[in-house]
Protein backbone atom coordinates (compact mmCIF):
# COMPACT_ATOMS: atom_id res chain seq x y z
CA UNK A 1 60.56 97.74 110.63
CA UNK A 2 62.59 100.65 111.67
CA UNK A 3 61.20 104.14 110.18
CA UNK A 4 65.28 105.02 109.77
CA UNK A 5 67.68 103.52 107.07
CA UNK A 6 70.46 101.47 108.92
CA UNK A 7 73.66 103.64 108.89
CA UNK A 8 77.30 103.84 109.02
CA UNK A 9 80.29 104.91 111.20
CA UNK A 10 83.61 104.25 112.21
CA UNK A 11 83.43 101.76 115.10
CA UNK A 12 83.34 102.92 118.59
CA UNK A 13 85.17 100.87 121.27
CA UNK A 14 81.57 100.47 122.88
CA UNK A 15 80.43 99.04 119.92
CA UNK A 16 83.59 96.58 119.14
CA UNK A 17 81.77 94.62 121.57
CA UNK A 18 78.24 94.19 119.99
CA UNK A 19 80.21 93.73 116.16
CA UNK A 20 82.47 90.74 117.89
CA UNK A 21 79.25 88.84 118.49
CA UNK A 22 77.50 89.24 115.35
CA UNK A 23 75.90 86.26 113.67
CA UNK A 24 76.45 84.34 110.67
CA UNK A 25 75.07 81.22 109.15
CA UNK A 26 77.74 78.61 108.50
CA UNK A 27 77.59 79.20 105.26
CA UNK A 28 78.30 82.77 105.32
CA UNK A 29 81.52 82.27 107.53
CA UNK A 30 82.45 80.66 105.03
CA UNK A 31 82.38 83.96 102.63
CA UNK A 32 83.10 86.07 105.67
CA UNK A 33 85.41 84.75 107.96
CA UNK A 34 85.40 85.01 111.51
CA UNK A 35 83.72 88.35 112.30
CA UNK A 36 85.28 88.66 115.58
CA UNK A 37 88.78 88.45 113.80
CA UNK A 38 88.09 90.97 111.61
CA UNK A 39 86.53 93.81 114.33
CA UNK A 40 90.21 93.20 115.85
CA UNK A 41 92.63 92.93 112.97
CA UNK A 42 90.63 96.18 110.79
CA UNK A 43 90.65 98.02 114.87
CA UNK A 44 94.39 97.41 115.04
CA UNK A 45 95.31 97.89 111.47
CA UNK A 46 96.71 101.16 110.45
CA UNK A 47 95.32 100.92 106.88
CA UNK A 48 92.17 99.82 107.61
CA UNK A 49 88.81 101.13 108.97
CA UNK A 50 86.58 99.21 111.30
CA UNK A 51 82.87 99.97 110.38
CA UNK A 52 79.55 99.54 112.23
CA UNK A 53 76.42 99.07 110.61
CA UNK A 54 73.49 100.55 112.84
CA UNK A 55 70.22 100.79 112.87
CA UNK A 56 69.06 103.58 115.52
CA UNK A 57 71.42 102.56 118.36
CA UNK A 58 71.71 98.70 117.35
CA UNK A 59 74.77 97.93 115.88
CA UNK A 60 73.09 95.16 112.92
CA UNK A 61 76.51 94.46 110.81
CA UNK A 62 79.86 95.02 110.28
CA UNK A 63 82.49 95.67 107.54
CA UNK A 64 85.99 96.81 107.14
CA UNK A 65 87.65 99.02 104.58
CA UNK A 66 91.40 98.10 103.71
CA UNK A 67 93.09 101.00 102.35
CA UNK A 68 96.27 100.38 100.04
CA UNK A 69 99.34 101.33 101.54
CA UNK A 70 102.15 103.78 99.96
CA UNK A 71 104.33 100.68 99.29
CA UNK A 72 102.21 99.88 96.36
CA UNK A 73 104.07 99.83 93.35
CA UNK A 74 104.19 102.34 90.42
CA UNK A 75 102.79 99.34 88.94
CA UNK A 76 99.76 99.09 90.97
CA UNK A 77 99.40 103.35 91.37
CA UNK A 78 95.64 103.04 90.12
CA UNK A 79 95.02 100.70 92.73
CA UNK A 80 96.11 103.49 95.69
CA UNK A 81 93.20 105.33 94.85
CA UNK A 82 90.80 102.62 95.37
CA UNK A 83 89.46 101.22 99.15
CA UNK A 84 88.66 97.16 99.98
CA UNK A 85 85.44 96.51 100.94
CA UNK A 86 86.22 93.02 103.39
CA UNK A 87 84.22 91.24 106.28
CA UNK A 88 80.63 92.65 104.90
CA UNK A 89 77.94 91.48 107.32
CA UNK A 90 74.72 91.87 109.04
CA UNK A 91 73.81 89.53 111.71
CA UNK A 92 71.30 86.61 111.05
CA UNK A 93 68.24 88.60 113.16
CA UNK A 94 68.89 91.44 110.55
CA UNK A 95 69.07 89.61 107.24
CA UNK A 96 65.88 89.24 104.27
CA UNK A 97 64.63 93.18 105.41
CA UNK A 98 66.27 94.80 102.35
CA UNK A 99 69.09 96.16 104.39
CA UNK A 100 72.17 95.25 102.53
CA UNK A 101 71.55 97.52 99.30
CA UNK A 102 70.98 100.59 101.78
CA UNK A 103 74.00 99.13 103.27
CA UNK A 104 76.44 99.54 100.58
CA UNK A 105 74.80 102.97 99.37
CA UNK A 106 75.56 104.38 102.85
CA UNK A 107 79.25 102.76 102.79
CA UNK A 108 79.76 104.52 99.45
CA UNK A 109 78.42 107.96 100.35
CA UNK A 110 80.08 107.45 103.64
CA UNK A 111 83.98 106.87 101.72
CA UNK A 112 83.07 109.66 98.99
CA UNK A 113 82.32 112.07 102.26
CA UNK A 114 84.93 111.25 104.61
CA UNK A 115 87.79 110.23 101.40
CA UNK A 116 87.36 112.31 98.62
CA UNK A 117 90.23 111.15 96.66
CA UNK A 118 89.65 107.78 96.54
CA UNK A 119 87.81 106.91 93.12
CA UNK A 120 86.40 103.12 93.61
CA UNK A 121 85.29 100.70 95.91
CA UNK A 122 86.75 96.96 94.86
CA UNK A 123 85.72 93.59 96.16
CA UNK A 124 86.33 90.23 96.04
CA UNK A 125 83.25 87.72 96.11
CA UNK A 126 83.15 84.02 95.99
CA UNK A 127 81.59 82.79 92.72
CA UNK A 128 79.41 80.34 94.23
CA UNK A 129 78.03 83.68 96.51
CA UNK A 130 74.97 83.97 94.01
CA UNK A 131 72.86 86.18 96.97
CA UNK A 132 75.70 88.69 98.09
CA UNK A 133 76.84 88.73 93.79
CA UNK A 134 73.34 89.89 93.27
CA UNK A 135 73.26 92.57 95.84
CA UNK A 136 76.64 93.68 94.69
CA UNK A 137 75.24 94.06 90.83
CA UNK A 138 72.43 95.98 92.52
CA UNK A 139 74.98 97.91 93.97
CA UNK A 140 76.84 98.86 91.26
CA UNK A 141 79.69 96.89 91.57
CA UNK A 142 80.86 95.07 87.83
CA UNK A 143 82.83 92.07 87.63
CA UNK A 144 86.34 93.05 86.78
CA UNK A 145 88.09 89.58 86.69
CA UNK A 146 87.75 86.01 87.88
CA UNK A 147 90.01 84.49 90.56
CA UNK A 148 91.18 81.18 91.41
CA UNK A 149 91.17 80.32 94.89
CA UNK A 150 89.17 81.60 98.37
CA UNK A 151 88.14 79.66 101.06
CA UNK A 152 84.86 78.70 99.48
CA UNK A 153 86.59 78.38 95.11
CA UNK A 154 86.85 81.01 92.72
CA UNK A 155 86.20 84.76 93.80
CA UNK A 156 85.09 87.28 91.34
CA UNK A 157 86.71 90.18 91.55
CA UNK A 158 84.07 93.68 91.35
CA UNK A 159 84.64 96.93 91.63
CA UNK A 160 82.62 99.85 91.64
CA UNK A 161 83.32 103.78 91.01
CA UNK A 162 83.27 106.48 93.59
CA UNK A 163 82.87 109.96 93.42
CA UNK A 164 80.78 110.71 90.59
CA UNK A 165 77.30 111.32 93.01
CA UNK A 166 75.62 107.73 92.26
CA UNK A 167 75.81 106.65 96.00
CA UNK A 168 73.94 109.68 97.09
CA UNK A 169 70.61 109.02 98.55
């Protein structure tokens, strides 16, 4: 095992590449979607970030970060504050080494760093996700609200605050 924690950036154009082929078990396709689709849409998406997990030089995962738009309503103006976490994986090879927690605590220092303002980090999961509902407890991400619906059933909806020093290493 690497002696460095796996870390994240925005995504390079030399490592859209590497992302695009990622690998998922069916299952997790499922949850994720199509990786590939995602590295594009978040890469050509003006409120979205593409993100590369990497550990050294080896880009291991992928996520993106949605960011709500100005046309949000009054209605939803707690929500503007608050980024998407979507897409969230690591390729098969890199999965089972305790990566995903260090993961998410790098993705949380990385959006308190580089967006200050924003106060929360919300999620949607699907219900019958037990593994990646586990790591997002671990995480510090609550369960705000059930959903119907999602590709795989229900989604829980989790959300977890930003900004107040708990994702610092």
């Amino acid at each position: 095992m690497p002696s460095t924690p796996p870390r994240v950036e925005l995504l390079s154009a030399s490592e859209a590449a590497a992302a695009r082929r990622l690998r998922l078990t069916p299952a997790q396709t499922v949850y994720a979607g199509d990786i590939a689709f995602h590295v594009d849409n978040a890469l050509q998406a003006p409120d979205s970030e593409a993100m590369a997990v990497l550990l050294d030089a080896t880009v291991i995962g992928f996520y993106r970060l949605d960011f709500p738009t100005a046309r949000a309503s009054a209605a939803e103006a707690d929500t503007r504050r608050s980024v998407t976490l979507r897409a969230f994986a690591l390729d098969t090879a890199w999965q089972g080494r305790g990566f995903g927690l260090a993961v998410l605590t790098a993705c949380c220092a990385d959006l308190e760093h580089r967006h200050p303002t924003r106060d929360a980090l919300a999620l949607s999961v699907d219900c019958a996700n037990t593994v990646a509902v586990r790591l997002y407890r671990r995480a510090g991400f609550s369960i705000q609200a059930t959903l119907p619906g999602g590709r795989a059933g229900p989604q829980y909806l989790m959300r977890r605050a930003l900004g107040m020093g708990q994702c610092r290493p």
